[in-house]
N, C-alpha and C. Protein backbone atom coordinates (compact mmCIF):
# COMPACT_ATOMS: atom_id res chain seq x y z
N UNK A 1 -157.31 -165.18 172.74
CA UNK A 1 -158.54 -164.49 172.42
C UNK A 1 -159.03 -163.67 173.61
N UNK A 2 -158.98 -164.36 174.61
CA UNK A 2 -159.02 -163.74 175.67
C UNK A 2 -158.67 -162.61 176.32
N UNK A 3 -157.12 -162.63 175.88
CA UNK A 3 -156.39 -161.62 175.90
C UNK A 3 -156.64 -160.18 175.15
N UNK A 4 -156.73 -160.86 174.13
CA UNK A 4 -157.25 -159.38 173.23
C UNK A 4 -158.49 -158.52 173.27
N UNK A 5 -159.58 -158.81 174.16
CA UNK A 5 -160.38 -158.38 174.80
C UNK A 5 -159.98 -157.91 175.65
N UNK A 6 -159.70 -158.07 176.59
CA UNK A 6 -158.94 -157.71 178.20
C UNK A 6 -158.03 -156.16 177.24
N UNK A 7 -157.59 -156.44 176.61
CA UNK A 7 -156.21 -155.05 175.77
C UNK A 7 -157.55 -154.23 175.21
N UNK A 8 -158.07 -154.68 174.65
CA UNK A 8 -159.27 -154.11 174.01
C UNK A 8 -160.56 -153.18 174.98
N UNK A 9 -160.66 -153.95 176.06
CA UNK A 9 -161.67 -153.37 177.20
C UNK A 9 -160.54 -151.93 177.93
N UNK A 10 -159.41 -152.41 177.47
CA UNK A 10 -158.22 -151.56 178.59
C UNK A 10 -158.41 -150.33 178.14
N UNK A 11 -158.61 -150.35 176.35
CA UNK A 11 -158.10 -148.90 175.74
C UNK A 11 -159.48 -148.22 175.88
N UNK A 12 -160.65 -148.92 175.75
CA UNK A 12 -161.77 -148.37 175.51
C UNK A 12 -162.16 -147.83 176.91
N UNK A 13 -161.90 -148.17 177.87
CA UNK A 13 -162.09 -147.39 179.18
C UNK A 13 -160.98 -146.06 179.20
N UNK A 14 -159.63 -146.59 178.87
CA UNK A 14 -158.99 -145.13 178.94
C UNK A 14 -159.22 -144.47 178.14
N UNK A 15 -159.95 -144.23 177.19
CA UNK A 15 -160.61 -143.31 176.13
C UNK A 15 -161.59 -142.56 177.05
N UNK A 16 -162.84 -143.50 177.50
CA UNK A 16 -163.83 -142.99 177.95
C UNK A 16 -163.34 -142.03 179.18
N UNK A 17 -162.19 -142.18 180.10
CA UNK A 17 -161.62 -141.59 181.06
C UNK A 17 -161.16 -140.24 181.15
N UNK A 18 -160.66 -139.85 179.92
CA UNK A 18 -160.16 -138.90 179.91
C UNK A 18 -161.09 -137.96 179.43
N UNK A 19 -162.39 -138.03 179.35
CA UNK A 19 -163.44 -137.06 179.05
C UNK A 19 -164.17 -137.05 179.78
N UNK A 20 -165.00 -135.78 179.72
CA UNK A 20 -166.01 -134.72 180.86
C UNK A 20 -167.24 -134.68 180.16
N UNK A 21 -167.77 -134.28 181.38
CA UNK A 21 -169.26 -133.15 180.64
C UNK A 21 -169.07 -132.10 181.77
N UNK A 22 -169.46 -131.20 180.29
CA UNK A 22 -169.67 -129.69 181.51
C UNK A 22 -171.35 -129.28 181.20
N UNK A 23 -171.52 -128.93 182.41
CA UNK A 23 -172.69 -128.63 182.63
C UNK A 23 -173.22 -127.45 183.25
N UNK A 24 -174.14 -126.66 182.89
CA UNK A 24 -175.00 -125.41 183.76
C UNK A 24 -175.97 -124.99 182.87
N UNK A 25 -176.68 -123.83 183.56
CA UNK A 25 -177.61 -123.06 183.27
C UNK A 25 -177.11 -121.81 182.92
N UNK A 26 -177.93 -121.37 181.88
CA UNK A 26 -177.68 -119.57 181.30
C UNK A 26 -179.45 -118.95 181.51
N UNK A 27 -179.09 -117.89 182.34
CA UNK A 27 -180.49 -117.02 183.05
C UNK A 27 -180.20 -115.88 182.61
N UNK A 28 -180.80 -114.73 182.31
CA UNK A 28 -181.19 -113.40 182.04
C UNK A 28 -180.56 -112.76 183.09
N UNK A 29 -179.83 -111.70 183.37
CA UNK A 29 -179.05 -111.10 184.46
C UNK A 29 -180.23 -110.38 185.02
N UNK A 30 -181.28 -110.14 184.77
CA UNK A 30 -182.01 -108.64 185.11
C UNK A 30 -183.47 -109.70 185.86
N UNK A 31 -183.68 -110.57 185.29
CA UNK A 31 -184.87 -111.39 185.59
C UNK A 31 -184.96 -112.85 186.20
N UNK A 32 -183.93 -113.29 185.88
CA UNK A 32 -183.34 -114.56 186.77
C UNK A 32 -183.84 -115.71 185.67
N UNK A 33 -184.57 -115.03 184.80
CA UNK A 33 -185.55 -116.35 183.97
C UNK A 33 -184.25 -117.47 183.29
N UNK A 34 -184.46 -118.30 182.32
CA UNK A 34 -183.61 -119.37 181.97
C UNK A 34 -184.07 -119.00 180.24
N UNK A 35 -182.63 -118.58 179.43
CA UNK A 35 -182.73 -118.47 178.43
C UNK A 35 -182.60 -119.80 177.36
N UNK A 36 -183.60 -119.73 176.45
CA UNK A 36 -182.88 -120.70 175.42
C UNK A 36 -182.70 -120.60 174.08
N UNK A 37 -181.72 -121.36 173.82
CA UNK A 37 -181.40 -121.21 172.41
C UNK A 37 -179.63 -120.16 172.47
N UNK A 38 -179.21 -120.51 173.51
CA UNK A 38 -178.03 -119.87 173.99
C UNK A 38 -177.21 -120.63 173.08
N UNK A 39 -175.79 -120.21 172.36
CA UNK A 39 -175.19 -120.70 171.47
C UNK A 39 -174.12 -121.15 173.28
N UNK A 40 -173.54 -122.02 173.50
CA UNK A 40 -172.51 -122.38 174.39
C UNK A 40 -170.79 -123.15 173.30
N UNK A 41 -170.28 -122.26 173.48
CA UNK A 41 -168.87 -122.97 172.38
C UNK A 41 -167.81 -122.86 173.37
N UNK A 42 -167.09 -124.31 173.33
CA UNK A 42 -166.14 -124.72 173.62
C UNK A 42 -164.95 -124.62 172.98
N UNK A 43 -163.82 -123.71 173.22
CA UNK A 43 -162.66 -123.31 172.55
C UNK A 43 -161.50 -123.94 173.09
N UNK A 44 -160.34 -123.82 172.25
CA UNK A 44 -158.89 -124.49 172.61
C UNK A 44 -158.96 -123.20 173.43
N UNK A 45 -157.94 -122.77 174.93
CA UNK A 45 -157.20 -121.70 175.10
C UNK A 45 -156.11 -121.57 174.17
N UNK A 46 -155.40 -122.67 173.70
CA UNK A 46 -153.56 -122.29 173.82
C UNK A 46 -154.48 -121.37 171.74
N UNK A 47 -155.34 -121.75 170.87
CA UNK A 47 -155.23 -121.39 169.49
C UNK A 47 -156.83 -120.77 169.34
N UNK A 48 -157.52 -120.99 170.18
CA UNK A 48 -158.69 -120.33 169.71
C UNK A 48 -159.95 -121.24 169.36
N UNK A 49 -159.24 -122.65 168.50
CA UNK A 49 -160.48 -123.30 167.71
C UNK A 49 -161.30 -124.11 168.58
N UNK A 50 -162.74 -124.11 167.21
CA UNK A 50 -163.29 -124.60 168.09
C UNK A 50 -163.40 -126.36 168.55
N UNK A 51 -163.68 -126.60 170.10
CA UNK A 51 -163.64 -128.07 170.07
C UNK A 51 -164.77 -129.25 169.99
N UNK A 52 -165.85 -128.04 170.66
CA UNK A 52 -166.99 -128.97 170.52
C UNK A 52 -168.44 -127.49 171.44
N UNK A 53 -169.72 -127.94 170.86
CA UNK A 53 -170.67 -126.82 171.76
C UNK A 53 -171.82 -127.70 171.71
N UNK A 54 -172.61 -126.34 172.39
CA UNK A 54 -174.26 -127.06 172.41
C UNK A 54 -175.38 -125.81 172.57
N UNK A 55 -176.23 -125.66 172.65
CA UNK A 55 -177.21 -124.62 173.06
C UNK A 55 -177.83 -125.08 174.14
N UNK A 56 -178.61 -123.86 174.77
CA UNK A 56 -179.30 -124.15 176.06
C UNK A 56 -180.98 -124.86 175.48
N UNK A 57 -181.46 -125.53 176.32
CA UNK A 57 -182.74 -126.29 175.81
C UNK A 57 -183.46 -124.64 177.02
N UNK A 58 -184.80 -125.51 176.54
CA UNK A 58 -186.37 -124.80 177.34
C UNK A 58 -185.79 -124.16 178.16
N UNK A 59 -185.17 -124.45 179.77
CA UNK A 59 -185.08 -124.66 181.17
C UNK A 59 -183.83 -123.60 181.56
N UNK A 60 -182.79 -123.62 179.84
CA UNK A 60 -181.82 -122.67 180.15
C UNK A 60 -180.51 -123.85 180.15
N UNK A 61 -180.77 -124.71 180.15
CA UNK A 61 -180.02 -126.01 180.82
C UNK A 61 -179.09 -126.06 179.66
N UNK A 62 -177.81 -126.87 179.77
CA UNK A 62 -176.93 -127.04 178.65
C UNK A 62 -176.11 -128.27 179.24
N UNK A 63 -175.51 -129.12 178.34
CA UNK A 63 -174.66 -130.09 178.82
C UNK A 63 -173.57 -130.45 177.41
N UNK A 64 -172.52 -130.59 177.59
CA UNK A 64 -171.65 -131.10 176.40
C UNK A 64 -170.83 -132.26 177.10
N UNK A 65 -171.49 -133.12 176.49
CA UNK A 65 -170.33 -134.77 176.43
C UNK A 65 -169.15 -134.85 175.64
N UNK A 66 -168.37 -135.26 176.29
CA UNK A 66 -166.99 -135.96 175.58
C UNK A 66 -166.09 -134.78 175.41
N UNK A 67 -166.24 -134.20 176.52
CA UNK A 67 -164.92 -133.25 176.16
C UNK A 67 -163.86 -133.61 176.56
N UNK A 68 -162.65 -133.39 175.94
CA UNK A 68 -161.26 -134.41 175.96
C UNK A 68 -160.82 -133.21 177.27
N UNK A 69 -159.38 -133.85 177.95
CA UNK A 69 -158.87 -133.35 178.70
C UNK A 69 -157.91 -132.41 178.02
N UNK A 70 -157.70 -130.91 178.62
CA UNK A 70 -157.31 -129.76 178.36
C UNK A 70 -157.68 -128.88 179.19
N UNK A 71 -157.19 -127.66 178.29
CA UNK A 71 -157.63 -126.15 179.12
C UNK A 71 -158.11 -125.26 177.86
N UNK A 72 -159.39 -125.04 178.09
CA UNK A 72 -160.52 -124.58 177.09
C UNK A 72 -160.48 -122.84 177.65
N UNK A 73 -161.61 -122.40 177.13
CA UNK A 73 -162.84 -121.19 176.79
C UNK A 73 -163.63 -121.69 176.54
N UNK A 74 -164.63 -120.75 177.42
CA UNK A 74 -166.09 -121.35 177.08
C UNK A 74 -166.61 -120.09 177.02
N UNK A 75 -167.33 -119.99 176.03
CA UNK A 75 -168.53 -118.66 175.03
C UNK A 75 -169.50 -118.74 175.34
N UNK A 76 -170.28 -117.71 175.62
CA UNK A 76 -171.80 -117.90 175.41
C UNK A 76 -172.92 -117.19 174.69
N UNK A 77 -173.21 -116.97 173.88
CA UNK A 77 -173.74 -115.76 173.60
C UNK A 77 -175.09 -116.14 172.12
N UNK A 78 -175.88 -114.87 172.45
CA UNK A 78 -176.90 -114.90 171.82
C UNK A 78 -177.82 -113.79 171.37
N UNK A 79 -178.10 -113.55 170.28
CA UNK A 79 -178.24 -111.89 169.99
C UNK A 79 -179.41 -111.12 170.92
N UNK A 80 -179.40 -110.32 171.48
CA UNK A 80 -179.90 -109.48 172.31
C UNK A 80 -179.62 -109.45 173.45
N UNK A 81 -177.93 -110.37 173.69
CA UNK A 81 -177.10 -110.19 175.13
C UNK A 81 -176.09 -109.84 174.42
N UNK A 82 -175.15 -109.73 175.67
CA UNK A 82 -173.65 -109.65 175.53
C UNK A 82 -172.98 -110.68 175.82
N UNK A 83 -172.23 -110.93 174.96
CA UNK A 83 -171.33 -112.00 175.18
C UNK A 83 -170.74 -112.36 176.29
N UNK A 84 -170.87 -113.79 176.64
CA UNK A 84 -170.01 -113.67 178.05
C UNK A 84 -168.81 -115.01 177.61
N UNK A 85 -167.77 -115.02 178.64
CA UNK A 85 -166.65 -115.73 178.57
C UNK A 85 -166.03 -116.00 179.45
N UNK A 86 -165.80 -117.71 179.80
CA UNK A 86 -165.23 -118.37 181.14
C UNK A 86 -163.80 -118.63 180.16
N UNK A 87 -162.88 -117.53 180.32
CA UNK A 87 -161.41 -117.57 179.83
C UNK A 87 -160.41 -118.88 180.40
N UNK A 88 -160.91 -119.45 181.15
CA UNK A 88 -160.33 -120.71 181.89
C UNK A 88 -160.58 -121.66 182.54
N UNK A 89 -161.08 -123.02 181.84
CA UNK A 89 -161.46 -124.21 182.25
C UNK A 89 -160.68 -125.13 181.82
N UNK A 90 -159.86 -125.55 182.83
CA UNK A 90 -159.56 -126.84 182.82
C UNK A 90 -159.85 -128.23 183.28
N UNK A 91 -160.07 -129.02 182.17
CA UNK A 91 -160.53 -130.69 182.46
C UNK A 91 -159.15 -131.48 182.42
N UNK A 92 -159.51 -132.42 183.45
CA UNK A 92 -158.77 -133.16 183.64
C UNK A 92 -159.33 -134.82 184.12
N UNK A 93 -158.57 -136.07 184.36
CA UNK A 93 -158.85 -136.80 184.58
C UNK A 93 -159.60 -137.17 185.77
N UNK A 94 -159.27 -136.25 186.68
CA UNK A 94 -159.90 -136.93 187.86
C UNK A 94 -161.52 -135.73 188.17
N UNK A 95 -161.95 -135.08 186.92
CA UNK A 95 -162.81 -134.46 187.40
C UNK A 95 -163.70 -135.06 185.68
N UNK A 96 -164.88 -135.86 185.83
CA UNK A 96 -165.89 -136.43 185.21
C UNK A 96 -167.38 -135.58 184.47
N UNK A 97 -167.71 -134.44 185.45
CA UNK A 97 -168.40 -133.85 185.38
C UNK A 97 -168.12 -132.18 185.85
N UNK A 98 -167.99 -131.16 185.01
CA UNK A 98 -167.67 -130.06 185.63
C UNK A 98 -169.03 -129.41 185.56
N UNK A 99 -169.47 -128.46 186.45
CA UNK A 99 -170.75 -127.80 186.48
C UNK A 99 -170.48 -126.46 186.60
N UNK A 100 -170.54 -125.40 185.24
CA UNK A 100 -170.19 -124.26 185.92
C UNK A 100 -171.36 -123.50 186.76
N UNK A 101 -172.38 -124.14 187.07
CA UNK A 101 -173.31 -123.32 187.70
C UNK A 101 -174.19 -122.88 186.81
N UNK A 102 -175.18 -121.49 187.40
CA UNK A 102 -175.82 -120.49 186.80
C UNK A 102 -174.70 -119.29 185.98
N UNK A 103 -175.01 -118.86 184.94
CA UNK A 103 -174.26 -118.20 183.86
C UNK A 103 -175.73 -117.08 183.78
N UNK A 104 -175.31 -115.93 184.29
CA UNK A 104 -175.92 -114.64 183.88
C UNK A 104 -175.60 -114.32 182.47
N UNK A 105 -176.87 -113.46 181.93
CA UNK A 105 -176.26 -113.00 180.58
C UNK A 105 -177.21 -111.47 180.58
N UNK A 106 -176.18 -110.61 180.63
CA UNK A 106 -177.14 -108.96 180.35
C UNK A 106 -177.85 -108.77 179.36
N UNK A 107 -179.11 -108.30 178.95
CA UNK A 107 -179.75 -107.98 178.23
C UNK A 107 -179.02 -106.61 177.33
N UNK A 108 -178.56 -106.55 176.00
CA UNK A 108 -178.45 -105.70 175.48
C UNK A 108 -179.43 -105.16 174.11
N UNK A 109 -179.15 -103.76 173.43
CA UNK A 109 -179.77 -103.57 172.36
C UNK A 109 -179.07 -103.47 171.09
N UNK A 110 -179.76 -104.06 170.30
CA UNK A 110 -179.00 -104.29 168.59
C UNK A 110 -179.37 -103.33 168.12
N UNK A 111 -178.74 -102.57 167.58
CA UNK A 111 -178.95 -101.22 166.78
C UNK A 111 -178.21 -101.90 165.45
N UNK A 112 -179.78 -101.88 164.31
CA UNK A 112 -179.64 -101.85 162.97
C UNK A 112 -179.12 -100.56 161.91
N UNK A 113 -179.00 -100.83 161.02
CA UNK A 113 -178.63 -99.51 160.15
C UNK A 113 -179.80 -98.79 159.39
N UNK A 114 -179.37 -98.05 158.61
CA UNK A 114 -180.81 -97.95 158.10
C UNK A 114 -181.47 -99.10 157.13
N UNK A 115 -182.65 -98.99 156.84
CA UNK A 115 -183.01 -99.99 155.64
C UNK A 115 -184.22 -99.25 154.86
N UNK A 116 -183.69 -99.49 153.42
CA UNK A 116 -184.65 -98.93 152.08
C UNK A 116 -185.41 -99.97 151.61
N UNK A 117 -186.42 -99.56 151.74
CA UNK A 117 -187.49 -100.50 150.55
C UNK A 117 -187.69 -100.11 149.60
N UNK A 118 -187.84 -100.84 148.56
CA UNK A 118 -188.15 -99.97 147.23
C UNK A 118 -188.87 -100.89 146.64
N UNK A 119 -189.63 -100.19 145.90
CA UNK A 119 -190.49 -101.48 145.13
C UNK A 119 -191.14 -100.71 143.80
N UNK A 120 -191.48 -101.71 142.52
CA UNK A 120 -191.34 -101.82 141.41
C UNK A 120 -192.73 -102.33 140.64
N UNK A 121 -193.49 -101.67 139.71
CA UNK A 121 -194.30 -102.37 139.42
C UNK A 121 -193.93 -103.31 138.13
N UNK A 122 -194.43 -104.63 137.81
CA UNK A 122 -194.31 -105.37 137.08
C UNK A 122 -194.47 -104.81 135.48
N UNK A 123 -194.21 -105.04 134.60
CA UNK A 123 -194.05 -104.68 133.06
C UNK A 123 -195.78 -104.85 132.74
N UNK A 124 -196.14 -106.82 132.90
CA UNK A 124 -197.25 -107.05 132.72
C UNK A 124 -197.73 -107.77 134.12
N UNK A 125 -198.73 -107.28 133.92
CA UNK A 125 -199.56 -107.77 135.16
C UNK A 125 -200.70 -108.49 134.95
N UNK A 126 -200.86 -109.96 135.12
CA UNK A 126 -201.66 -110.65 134.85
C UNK A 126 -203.12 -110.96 136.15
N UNK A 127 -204.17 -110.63 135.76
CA UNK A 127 -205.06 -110.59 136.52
C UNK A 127 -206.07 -111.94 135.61
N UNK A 128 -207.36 -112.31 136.54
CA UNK A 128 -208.14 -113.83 136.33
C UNK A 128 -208.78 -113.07 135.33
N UNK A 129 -209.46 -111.76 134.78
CA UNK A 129 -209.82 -111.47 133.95
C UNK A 129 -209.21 -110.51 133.10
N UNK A 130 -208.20 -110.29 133.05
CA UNK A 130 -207.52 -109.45 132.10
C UNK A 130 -205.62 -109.17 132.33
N UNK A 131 -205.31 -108.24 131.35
CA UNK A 131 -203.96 -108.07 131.49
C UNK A 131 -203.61 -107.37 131.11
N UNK A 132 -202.73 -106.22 131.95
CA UNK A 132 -202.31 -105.44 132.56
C UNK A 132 -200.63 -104.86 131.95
N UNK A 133 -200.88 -103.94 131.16
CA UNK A 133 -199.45 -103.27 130.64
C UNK A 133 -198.98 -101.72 130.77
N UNK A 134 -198.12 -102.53 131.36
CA UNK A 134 -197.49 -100.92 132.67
C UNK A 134 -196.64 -100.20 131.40
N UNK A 135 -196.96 -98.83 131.25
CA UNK A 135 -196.21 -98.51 129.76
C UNK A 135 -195.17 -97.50 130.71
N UNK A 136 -195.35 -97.12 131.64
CA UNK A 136 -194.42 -96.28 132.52
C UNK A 136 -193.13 -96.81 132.74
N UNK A 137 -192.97 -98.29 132.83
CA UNK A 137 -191.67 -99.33 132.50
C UNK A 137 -191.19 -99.50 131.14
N UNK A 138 -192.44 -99.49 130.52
CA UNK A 138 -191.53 -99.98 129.13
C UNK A 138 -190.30 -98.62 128.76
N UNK A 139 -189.34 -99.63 128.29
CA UNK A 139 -188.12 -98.67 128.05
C UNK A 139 -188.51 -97.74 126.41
N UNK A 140 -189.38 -99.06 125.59
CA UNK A 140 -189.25 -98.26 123.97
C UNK A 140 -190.39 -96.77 124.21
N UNK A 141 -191.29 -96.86 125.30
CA UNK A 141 -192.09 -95.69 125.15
C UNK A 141 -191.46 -94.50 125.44
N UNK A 142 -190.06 -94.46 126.59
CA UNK A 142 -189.64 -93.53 126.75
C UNK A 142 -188.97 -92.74 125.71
């Protein structure tokens, strides 16, 4: 019984071993301030997918637990910047905590397309004292 605890404590530490946290801050390139609500995604390098993310809190701050050992991409991005990209991080066993630091992000502008409003009056229009028949809609008057 004994034993199988001891095998049991063995695997559950080498599980916990082989994973990281990466950690930093994402700031405004132009103002130094600390953005939040930063999308942060963790990618395979060798296929693209994704492995695990997080967003930046208040402070700009970000942290992702349990990232397995590999060689990632890390994304950052959030609409009214430009995307940024650490094309090469590798975790490994003997590093627990990686910190990439402060992460600048440039301020850019979103250019929409055009947009139409259009609007329609109702057939009947019900008011607290009366009601209201739009004959300019009705199809049989035309």
């Amino acid at each position: 019984m004994v034993g199988l605890v001891l095998v049991y404590s063995a695997i559950d530490f080498a599980q916990i071993s082989s994973q990281a946290t990466i950690i930093g801050i994402v700031v405004d390139a132009s103002n130094h301030r600390p953005i939040e609500f930063v999308n942060v995604l963790v990618q395979s390098k060798s296929d693209s997918t994704l492995v695990t993310g997080s967003t930046t809190g208040k402070k700009g701050a970000f942290e992702i637990k349990n990232v397995p050992v590999g060689d990632y991409v890390i994304r950052f991005g959030l609409i009214g910047f430009k995307e940024k990209t650490i094309s090469s991080l590798r975790i490994t066993d003997q590093h627990k905590t990686i910190d990439l630091g402060t992460i600048s992000l440039i301020e850019t502008t979103v250019n929409l397309g055009e947009v139409l409003v259009t609007s329609q009056k109702e057939l009947i229009n019900n008011s607290i004292d009366r009601k209201v028949y739009n004959v300019d809609h009705d199809i049989m008057s035309k």
